[in-house]
N, C-alpha and C. Protein backbone atom coordinates (compact mmCIF):
# COMPACT_ATOMS: atom_id res chain seq x y z
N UNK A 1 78.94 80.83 144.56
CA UNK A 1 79.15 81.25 143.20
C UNK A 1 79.16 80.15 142.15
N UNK A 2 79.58 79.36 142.27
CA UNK A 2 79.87 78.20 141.46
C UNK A 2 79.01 77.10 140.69
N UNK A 3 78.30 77.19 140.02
CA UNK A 3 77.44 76.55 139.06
C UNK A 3 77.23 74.78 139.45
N UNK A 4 78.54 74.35 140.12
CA UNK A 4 78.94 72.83 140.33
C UNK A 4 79.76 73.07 141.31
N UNK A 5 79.38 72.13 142.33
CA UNK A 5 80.85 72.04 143.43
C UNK A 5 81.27 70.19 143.56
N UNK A 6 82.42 70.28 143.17
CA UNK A 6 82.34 68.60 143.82
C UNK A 6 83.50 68.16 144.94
N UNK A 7 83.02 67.23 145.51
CA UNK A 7 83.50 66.93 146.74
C UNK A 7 83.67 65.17 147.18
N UNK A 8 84.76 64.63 148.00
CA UNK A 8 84.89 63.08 148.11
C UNK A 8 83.46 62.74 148.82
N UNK A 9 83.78 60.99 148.97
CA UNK A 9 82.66 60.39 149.79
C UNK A 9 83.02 59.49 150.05
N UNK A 10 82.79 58.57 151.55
CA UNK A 10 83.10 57.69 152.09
C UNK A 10 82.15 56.48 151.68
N UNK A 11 82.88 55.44 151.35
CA UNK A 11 81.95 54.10 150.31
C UNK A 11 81.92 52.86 151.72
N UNK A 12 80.51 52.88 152.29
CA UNK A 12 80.32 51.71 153.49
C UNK A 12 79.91 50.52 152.33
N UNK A 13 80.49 49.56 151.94
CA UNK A 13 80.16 48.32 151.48
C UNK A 13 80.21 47.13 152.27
N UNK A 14 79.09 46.83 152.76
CA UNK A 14 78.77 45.54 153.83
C UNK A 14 79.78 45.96 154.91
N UNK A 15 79.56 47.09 155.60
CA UNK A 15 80.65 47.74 156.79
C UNK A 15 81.73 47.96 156.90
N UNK A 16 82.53 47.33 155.33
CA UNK A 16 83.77 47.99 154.58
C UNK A 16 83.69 49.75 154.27
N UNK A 17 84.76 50.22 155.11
CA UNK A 17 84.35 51.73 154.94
C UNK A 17 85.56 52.44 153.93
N UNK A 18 85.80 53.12 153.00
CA UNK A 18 86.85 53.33 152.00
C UNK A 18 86.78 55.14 152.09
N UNK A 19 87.13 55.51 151.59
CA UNK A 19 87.06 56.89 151.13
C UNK A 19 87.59 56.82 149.35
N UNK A 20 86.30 57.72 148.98
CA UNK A 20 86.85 57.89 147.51
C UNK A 20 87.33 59.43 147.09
N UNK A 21 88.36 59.86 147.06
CA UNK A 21 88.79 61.32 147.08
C UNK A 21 88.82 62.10 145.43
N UNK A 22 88.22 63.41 145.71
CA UNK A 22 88.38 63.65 144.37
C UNK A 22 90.00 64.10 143.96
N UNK A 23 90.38 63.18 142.74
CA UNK A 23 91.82 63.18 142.04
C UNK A 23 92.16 64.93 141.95
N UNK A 24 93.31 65.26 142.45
CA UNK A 24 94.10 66.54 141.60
C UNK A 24 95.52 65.89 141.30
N UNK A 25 95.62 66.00 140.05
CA UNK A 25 96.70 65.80 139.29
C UNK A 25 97.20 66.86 138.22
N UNK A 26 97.04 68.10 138.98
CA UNK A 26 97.36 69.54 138.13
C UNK A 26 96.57 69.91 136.64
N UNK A 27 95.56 69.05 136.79
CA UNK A 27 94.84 69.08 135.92
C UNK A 27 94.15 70.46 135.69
N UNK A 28 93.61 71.08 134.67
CA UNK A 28 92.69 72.35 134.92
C UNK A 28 91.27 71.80 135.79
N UNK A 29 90.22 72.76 136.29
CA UNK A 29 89.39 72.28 136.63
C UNK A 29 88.25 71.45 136.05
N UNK A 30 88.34 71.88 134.14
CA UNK A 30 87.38 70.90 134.07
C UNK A 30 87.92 69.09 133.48
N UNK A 31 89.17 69.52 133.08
CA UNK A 31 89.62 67.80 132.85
C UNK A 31 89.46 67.47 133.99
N UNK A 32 89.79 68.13 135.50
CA UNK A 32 89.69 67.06 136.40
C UNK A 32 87.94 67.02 137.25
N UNK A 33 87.43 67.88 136.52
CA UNK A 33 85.91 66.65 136.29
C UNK A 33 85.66 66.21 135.83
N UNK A 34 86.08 66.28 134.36
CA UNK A 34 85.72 65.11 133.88
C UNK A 34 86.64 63.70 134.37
N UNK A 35 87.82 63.12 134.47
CA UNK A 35 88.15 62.45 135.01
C UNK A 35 87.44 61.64 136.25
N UNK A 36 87.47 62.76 137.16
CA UNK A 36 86.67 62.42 138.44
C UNK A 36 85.51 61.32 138.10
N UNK A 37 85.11 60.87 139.37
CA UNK A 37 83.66 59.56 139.36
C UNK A 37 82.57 60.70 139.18
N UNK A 38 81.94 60.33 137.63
CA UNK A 38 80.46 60.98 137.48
C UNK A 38 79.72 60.80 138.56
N UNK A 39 79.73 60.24 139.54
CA UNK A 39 78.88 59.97 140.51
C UNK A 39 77.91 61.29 141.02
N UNK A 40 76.75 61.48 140.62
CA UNK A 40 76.03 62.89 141.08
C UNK A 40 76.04 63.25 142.78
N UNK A 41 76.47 61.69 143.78
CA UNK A 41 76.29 62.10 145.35
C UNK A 41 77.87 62.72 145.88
N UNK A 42 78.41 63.01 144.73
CA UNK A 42 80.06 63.63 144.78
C UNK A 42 79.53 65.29 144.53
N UNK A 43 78.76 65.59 144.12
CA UNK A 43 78.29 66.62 143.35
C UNK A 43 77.34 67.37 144.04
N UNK A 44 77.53 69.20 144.10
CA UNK A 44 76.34 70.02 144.33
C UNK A 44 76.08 70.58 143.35
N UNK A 45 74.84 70.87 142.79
CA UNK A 45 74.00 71.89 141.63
C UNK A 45 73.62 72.78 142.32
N UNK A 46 73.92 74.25 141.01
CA UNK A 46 72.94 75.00 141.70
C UNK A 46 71.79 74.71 141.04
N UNK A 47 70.59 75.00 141.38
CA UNK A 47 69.06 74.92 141.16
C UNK A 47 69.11 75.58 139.83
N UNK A 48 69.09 76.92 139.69
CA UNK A 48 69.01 77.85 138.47
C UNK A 48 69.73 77.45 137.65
N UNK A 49 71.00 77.09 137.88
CA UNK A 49 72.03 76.43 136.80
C UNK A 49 71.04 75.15 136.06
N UNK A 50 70.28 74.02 136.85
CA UNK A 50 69.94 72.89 135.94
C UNK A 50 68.50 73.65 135.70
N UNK A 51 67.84 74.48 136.05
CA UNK A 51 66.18 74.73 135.67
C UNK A 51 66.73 75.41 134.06
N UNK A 52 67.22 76.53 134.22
CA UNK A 52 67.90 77.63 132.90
C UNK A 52 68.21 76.94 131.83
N UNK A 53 69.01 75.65 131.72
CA UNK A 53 69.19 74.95 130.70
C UNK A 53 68.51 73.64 130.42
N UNK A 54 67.45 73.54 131.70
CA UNK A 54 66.78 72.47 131.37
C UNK A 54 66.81 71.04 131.85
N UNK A 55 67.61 70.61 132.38
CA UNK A 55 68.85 69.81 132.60
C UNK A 55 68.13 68.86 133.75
N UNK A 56 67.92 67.26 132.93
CA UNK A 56 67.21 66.66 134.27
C UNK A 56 67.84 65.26 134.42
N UNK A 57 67.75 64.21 135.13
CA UNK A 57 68.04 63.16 134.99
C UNK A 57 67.03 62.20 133.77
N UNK A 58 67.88 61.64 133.56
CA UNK A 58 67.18 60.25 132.04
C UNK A 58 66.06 59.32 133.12
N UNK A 59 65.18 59.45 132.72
CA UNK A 59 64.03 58.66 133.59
C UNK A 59 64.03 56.77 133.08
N UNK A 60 64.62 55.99 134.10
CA UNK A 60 64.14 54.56 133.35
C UNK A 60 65.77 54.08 133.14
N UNK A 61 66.52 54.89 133.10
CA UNK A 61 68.06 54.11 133.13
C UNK A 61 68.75 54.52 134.07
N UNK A 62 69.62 52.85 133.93
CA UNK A 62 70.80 53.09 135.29
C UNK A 62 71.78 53.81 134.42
N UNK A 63 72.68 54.17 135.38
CA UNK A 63 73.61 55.14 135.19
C UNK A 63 73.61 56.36 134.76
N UNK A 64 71.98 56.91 134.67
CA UNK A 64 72.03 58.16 134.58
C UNK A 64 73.16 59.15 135.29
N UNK A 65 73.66 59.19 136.16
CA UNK A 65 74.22 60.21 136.78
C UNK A 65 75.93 59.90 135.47
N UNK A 66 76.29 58.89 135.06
CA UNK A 66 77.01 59.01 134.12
C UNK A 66 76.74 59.32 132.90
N UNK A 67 75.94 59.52 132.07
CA UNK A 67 75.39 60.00 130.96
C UNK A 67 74.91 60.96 131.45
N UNK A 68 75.12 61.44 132.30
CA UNK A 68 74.60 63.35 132.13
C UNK A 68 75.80 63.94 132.76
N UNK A 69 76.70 63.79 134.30
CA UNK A 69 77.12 64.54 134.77
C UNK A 69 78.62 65.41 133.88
N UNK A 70 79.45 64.48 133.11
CA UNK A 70 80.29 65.06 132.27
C UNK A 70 79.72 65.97 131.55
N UNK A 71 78.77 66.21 130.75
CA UNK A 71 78.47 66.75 129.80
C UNK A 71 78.25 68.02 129.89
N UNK A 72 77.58 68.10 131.59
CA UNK A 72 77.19 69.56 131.99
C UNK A 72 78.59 70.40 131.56
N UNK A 73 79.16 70.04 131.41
CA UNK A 73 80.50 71.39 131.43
C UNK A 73 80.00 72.04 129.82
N UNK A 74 79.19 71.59 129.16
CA UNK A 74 78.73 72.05 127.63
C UNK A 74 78.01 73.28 128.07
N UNK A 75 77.09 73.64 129.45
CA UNK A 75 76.88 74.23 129.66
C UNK A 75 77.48 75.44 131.07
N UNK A 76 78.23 75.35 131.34
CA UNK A 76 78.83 75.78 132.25
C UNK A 76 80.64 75.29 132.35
N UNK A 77 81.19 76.90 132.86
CA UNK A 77 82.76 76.57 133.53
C UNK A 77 83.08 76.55 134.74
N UNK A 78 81.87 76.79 135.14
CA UNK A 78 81.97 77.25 136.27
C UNK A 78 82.15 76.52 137.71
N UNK A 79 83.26 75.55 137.99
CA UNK A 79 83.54 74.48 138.72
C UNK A 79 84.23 74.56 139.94
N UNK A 80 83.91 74.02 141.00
CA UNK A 80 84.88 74.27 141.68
C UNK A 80 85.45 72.96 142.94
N UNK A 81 86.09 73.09 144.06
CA UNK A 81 86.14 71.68 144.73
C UNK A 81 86.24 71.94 146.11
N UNK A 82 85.68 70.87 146.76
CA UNK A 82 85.95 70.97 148.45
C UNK A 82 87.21 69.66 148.81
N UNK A 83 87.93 69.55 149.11
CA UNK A 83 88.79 68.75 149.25
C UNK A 83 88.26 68.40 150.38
N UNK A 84 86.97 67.67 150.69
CA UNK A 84 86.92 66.87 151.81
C UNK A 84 85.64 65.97 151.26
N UNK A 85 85.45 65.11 152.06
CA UNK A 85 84.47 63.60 151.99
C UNK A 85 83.14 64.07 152.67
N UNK A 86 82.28 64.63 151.91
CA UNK A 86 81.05 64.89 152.52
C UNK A 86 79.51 64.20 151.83
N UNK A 87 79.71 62.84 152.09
CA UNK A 87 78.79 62.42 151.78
C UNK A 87 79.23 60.51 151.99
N UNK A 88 78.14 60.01 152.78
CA UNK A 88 78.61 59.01 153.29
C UNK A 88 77.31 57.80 152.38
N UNK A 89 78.17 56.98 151.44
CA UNK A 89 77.45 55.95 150.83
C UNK A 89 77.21 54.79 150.90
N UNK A 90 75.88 54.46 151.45
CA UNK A 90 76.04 52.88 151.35
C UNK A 90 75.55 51.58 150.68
N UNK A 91 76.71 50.80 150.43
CA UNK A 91 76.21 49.54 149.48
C UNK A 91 75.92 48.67 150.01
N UNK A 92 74.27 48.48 149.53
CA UNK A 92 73.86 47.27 150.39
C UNK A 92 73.58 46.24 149.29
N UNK A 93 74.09 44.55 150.31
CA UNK A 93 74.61 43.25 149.18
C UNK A 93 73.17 42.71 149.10
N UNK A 94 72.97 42.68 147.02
CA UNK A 94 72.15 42.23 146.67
C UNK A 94 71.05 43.98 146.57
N UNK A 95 71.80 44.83 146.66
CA UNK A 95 71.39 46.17 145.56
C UNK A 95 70.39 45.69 144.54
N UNK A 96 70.44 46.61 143.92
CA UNK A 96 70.35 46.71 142.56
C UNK A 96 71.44 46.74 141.58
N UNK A 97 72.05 47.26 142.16
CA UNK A 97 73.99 47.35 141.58
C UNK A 97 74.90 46.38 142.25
N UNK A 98 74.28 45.57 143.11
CA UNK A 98 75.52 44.01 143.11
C UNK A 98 74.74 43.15 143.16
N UNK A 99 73.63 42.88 142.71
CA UNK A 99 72.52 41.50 142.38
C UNK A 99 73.95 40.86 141.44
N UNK A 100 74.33 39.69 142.00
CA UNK A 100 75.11 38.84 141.30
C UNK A 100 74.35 38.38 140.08
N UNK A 101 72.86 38.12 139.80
CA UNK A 101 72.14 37.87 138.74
C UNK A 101 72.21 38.74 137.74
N UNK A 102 72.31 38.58 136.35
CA UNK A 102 72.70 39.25 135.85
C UNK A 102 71.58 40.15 135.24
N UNK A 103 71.73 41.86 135.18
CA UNK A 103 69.90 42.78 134.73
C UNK A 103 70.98 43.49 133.66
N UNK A 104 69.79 43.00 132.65
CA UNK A 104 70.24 43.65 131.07
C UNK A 104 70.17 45.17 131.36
N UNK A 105 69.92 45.48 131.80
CA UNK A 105 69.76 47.56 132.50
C UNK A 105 71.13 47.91 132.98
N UNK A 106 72.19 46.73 133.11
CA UNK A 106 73.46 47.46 133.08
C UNK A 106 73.88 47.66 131.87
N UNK A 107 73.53 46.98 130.63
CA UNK A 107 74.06 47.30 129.73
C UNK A 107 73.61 49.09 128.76
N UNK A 108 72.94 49.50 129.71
CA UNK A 108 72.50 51.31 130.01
C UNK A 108 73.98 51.79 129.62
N UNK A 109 75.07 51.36 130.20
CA UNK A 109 76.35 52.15 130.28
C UNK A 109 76.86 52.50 128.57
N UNK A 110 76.52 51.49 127.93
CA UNK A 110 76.52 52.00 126.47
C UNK A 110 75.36 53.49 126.03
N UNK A 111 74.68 53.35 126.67
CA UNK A 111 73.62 54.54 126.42
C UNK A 111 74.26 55.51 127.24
N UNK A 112 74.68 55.72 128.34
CA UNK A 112 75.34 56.40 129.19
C UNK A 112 76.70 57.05 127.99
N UNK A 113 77.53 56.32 127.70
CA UNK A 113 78.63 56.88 126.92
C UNK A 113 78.51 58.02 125.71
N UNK A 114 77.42 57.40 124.86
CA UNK A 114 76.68 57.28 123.75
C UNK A 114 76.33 58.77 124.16
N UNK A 115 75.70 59.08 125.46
CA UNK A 115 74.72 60.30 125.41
C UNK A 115 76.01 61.47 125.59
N UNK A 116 77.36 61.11 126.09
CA UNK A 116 78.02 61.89 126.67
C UNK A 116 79.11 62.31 125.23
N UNK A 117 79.20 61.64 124.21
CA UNK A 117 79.63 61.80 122.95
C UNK A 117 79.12 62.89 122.00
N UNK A 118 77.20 62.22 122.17
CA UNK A 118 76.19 63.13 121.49
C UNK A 118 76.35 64.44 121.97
N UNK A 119 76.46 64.92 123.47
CA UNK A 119 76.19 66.27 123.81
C UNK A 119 77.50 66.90 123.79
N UNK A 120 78.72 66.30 124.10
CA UNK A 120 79.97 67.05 123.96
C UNK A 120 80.67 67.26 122.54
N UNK A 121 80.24 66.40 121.63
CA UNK A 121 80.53 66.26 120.00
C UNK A 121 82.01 66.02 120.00
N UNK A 122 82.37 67.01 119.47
CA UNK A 122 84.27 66.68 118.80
C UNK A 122 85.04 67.79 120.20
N UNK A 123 84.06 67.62 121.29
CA UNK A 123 85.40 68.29 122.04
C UNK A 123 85.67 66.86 123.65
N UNK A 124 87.04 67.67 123.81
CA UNK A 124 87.46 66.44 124.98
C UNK A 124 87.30 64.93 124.60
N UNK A 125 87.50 64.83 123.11
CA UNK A 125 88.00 63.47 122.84
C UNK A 125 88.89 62.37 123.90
N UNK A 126 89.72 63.02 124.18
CA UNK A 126 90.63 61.54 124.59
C UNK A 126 90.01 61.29 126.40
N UNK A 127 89.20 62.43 126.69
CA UNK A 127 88.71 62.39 128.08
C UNK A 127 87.93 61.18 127.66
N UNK A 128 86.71 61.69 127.25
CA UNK A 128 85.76 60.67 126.72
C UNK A 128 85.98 59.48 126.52
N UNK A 129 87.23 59.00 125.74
CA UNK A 129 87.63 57.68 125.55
C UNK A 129 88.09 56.81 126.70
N UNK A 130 88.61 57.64 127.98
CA UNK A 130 89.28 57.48 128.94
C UNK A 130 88.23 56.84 129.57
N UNK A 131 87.25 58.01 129.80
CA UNK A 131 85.62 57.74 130.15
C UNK A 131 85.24 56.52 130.29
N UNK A 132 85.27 56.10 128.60
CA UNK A 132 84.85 54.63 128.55
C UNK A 132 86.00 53.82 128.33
N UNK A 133 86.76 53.65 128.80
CA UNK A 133 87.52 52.90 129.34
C UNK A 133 87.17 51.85 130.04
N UNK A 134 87.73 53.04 131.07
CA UNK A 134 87.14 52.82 132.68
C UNK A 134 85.74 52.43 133.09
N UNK A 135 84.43 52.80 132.06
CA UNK A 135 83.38 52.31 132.97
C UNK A 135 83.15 51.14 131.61
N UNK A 136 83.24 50.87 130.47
CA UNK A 136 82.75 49.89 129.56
C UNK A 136 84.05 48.18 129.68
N UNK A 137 85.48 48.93 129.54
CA UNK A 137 86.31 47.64 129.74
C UNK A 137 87.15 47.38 131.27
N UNK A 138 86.56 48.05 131.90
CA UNK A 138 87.31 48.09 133.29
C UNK A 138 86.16 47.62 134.10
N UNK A 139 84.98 48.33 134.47
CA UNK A 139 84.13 48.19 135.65
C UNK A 139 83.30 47.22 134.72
N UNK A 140 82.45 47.17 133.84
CA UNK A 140 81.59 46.79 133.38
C UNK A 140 82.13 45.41 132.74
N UNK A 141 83.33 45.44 132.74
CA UNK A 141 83.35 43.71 132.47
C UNK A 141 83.83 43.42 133.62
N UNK A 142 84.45 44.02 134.51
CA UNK A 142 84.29 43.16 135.99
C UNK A 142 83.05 42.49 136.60
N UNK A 143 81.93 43.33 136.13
CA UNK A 143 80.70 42.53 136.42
C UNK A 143 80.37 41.64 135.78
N UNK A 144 80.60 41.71 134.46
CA UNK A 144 79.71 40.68 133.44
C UNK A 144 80.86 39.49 133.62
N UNK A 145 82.36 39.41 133.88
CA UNK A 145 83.28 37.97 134.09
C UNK A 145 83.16 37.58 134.68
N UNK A 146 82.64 37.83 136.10
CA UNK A 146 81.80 36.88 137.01
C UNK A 146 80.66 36.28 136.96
N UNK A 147 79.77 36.43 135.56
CA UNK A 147 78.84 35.67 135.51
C UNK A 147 79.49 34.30 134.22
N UNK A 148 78.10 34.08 134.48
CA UNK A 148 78.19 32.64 133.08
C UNK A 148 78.69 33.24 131.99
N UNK A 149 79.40 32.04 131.11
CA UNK A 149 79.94 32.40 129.86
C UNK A 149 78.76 33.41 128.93
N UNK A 150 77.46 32.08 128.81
CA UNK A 150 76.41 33.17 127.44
C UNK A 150 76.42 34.20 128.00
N UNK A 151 76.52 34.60 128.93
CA UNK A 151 75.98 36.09 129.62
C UNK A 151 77.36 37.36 129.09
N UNK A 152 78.39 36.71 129.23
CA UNK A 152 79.61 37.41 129.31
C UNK A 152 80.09 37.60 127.61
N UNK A 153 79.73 36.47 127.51
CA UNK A 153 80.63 36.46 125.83
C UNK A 153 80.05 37.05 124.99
N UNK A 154 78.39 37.41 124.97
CA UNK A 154 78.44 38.15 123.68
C UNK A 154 78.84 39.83 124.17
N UNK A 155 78.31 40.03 125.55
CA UNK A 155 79.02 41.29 125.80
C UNK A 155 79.94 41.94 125.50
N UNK A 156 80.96 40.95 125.74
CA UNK A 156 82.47 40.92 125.48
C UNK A 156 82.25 41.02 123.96
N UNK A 157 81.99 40.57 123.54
CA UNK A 157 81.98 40.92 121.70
C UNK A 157 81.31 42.77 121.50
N UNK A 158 79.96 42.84 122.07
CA UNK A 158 79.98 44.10 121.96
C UNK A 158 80.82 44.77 122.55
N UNK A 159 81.32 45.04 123.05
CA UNK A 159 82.34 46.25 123.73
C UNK A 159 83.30 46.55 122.62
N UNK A 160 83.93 45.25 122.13
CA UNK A 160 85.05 45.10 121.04
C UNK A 160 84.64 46.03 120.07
N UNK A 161 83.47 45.46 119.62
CA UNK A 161 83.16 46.40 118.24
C UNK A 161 82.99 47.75 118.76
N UNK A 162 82.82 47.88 120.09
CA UNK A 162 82.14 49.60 119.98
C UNK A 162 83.43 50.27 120.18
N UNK A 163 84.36 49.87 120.69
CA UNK A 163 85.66 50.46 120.77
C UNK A 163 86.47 50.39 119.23
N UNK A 164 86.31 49.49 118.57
CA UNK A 164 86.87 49.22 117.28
C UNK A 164 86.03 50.93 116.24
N UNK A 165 84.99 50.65 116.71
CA UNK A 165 83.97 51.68 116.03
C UNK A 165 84.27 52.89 116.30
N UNK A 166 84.75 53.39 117.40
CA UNK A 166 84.40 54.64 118.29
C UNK A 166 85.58 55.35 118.85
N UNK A 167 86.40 53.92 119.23
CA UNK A 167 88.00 54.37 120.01
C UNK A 167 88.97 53.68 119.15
N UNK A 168 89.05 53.38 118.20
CA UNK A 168 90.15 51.80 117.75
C UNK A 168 91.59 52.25 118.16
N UNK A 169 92.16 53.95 119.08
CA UNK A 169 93.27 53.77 118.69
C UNK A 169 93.24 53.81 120.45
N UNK A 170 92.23 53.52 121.83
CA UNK A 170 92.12 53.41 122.82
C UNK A 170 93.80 52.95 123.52
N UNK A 171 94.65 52.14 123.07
CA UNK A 171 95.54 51.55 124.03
C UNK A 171 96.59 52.86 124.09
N UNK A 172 96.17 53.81 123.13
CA UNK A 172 97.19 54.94 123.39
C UNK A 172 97.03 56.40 123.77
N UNK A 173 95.66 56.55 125.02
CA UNK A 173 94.90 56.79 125.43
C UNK A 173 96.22 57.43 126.60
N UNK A 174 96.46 58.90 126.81
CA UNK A 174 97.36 59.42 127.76
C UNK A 174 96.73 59.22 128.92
N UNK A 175 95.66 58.85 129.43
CA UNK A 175 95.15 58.97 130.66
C UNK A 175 95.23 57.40 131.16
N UNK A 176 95.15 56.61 130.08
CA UNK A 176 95.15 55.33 130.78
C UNK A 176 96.78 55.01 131.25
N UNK A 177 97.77 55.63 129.80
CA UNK A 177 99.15 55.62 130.53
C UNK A 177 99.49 55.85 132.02
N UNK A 178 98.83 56.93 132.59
CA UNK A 178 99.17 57.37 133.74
C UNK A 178 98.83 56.32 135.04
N UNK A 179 97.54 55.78 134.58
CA UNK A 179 96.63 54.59 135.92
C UNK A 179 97.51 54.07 135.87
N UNK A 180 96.88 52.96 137.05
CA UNK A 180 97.34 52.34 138.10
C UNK A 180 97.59 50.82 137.46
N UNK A 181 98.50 50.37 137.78
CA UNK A 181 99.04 49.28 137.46
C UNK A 181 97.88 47.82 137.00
N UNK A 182 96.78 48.02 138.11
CA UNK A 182 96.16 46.66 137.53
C UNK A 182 95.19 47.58 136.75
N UNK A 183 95.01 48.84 136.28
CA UNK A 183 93.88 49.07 135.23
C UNK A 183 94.50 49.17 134.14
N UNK A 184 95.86 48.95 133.63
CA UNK A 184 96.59 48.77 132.56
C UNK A 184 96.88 48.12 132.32
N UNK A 185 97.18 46.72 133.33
CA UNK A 185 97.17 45.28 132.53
C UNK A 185 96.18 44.62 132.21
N UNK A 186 94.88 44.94 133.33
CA UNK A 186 93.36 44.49 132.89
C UNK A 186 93.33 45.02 131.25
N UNK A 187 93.10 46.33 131.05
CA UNK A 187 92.98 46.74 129.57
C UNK A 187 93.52 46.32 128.45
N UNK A 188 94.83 45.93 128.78
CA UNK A 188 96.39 46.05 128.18
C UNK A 188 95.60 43.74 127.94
N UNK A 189 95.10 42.65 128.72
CA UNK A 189 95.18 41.64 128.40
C UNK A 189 93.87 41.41 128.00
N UNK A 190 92.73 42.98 128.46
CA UNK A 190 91.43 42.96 127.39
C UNK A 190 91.71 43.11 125.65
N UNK A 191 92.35 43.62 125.31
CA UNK A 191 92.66 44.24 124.73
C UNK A 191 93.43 43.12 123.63
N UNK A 192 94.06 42.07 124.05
CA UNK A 192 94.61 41.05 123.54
C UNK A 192 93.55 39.78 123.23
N UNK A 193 92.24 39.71 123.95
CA UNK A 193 91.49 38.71 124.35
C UNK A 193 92.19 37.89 124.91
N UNK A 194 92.69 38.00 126.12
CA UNK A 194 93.10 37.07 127.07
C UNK A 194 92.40 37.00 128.16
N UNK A 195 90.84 36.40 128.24
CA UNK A 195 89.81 36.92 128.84
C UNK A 195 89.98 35.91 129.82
N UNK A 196 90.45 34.94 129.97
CA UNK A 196 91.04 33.87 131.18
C UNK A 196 91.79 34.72 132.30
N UNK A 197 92.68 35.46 131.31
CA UNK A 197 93.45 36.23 132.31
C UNK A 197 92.97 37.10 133.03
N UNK A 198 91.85 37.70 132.62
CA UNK A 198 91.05 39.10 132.92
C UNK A 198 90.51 38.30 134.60
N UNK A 199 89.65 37.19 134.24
CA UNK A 199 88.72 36.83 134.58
C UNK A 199 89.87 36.04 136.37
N UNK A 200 91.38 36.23 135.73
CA UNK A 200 91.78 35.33 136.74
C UNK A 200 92.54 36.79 137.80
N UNK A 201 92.74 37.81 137.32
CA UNK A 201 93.21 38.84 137.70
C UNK A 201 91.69 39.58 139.04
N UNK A 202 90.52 39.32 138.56
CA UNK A 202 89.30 39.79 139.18
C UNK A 202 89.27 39.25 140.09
N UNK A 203 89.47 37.95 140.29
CA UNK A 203 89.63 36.39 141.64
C UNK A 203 90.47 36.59 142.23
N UNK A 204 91.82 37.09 142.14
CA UNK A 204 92.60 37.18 142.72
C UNK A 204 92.65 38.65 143.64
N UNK A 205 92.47 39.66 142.62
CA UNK A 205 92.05 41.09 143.27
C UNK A 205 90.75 41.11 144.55
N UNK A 206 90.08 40.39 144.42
CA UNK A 206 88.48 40.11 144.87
C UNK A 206 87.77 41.50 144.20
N UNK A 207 87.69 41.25 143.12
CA UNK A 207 86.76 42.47 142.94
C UNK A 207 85.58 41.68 142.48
């Protein structure tokens, strides 16, 4: 019946095996997709559901499956969940997504946000912000602080402005209240430009 089903997945990284579970935190069903990892291999479609509205992946950018998968709820309520790990992923070192070199095609995740703003408009604000949080000052500068300064610093300048632009009142964001201890001091000493600290918190975590 269900338009969308989503479900966990087990993350093999260089034979590191994790499980990533989808969150219930009494949420209704669609805050807690949106919350959840856009990740599309978490995710079943029905066929008719994406042909009927059209609905395809962005050809040519990374992170498509994040710039589209939130948004679907514009077209559908119809959600539902398997509380189990059915889908087994693996990261292999020196990807496309952990080339330590740095590919301007991650900076897609701004287009990714951007598209998920455009199609949802003025609804699920503070999700959205949460959204980019988590993938613009959380994940996405975990990648870019491990490279060279030029590489990192003007980044780090864009993000600032787009949050200044887009989120400026982000640190009071109910969803980030709730995370987990190091995604609130990461934010909480982004947020200060204490980018030494950021950068010394990532080394120590090994992320």
């Amino acid at each position: 019946g269900p338009d969308i089903i989503s479900f966990g997945y087990y993350k093999d990284v260089n034979g590191k095996i994790s499980k990533v579970n989808i969150k219930n935190q009494g949420y209704d069903k669609i805050t807690r997709y949106l919350l959840n990892s856009p990740a599309a291999c978490m995710k079943i479609y029905k066929r008719s559901f994406l042909s009927k509205n059209n609905i395809f992946f962005e050809k040519g950018k990374y992170y498509e499956d994040l710039g589209l998968t939130p948004w679907l709820i514009k077209y559908t309520k119809n959600i539902d969940y398997v509380e189990d790990n059915l889908y087994y992923y693996v990261i292999r070192e020196n990807s496309i997504m952990t080339k330590k070199s740095f590919n301007p095609k991650k900076d897609d995740r701004f287009w990714a946000i951007d598209n998920i703003i455009k199609n949802l408009e003025n609804e699920y604000q503070e999700e959205i912000e949460y959204i980019a949080i988590k993938q613009l000052i959380v994940m996405y500068s975990i990648d870019i602080l491990k490279l060279k300064k030029e590489i990192y610093h003007k980044r780090i300048e864009k993000v600032n402005k787009y949050f200044q632009s887009k989120f400026p009142n982000y640190m009071n964001n109910k969803y980030l209240k709730k995370d987990r201890f190091f995604t609130k001091i990461f934010v909480k000493l982004y947020n200060l430009k204490l980018i030494f600290l950021c950068k010394l918190i990532i080394i120590i975590g090994g992320y």
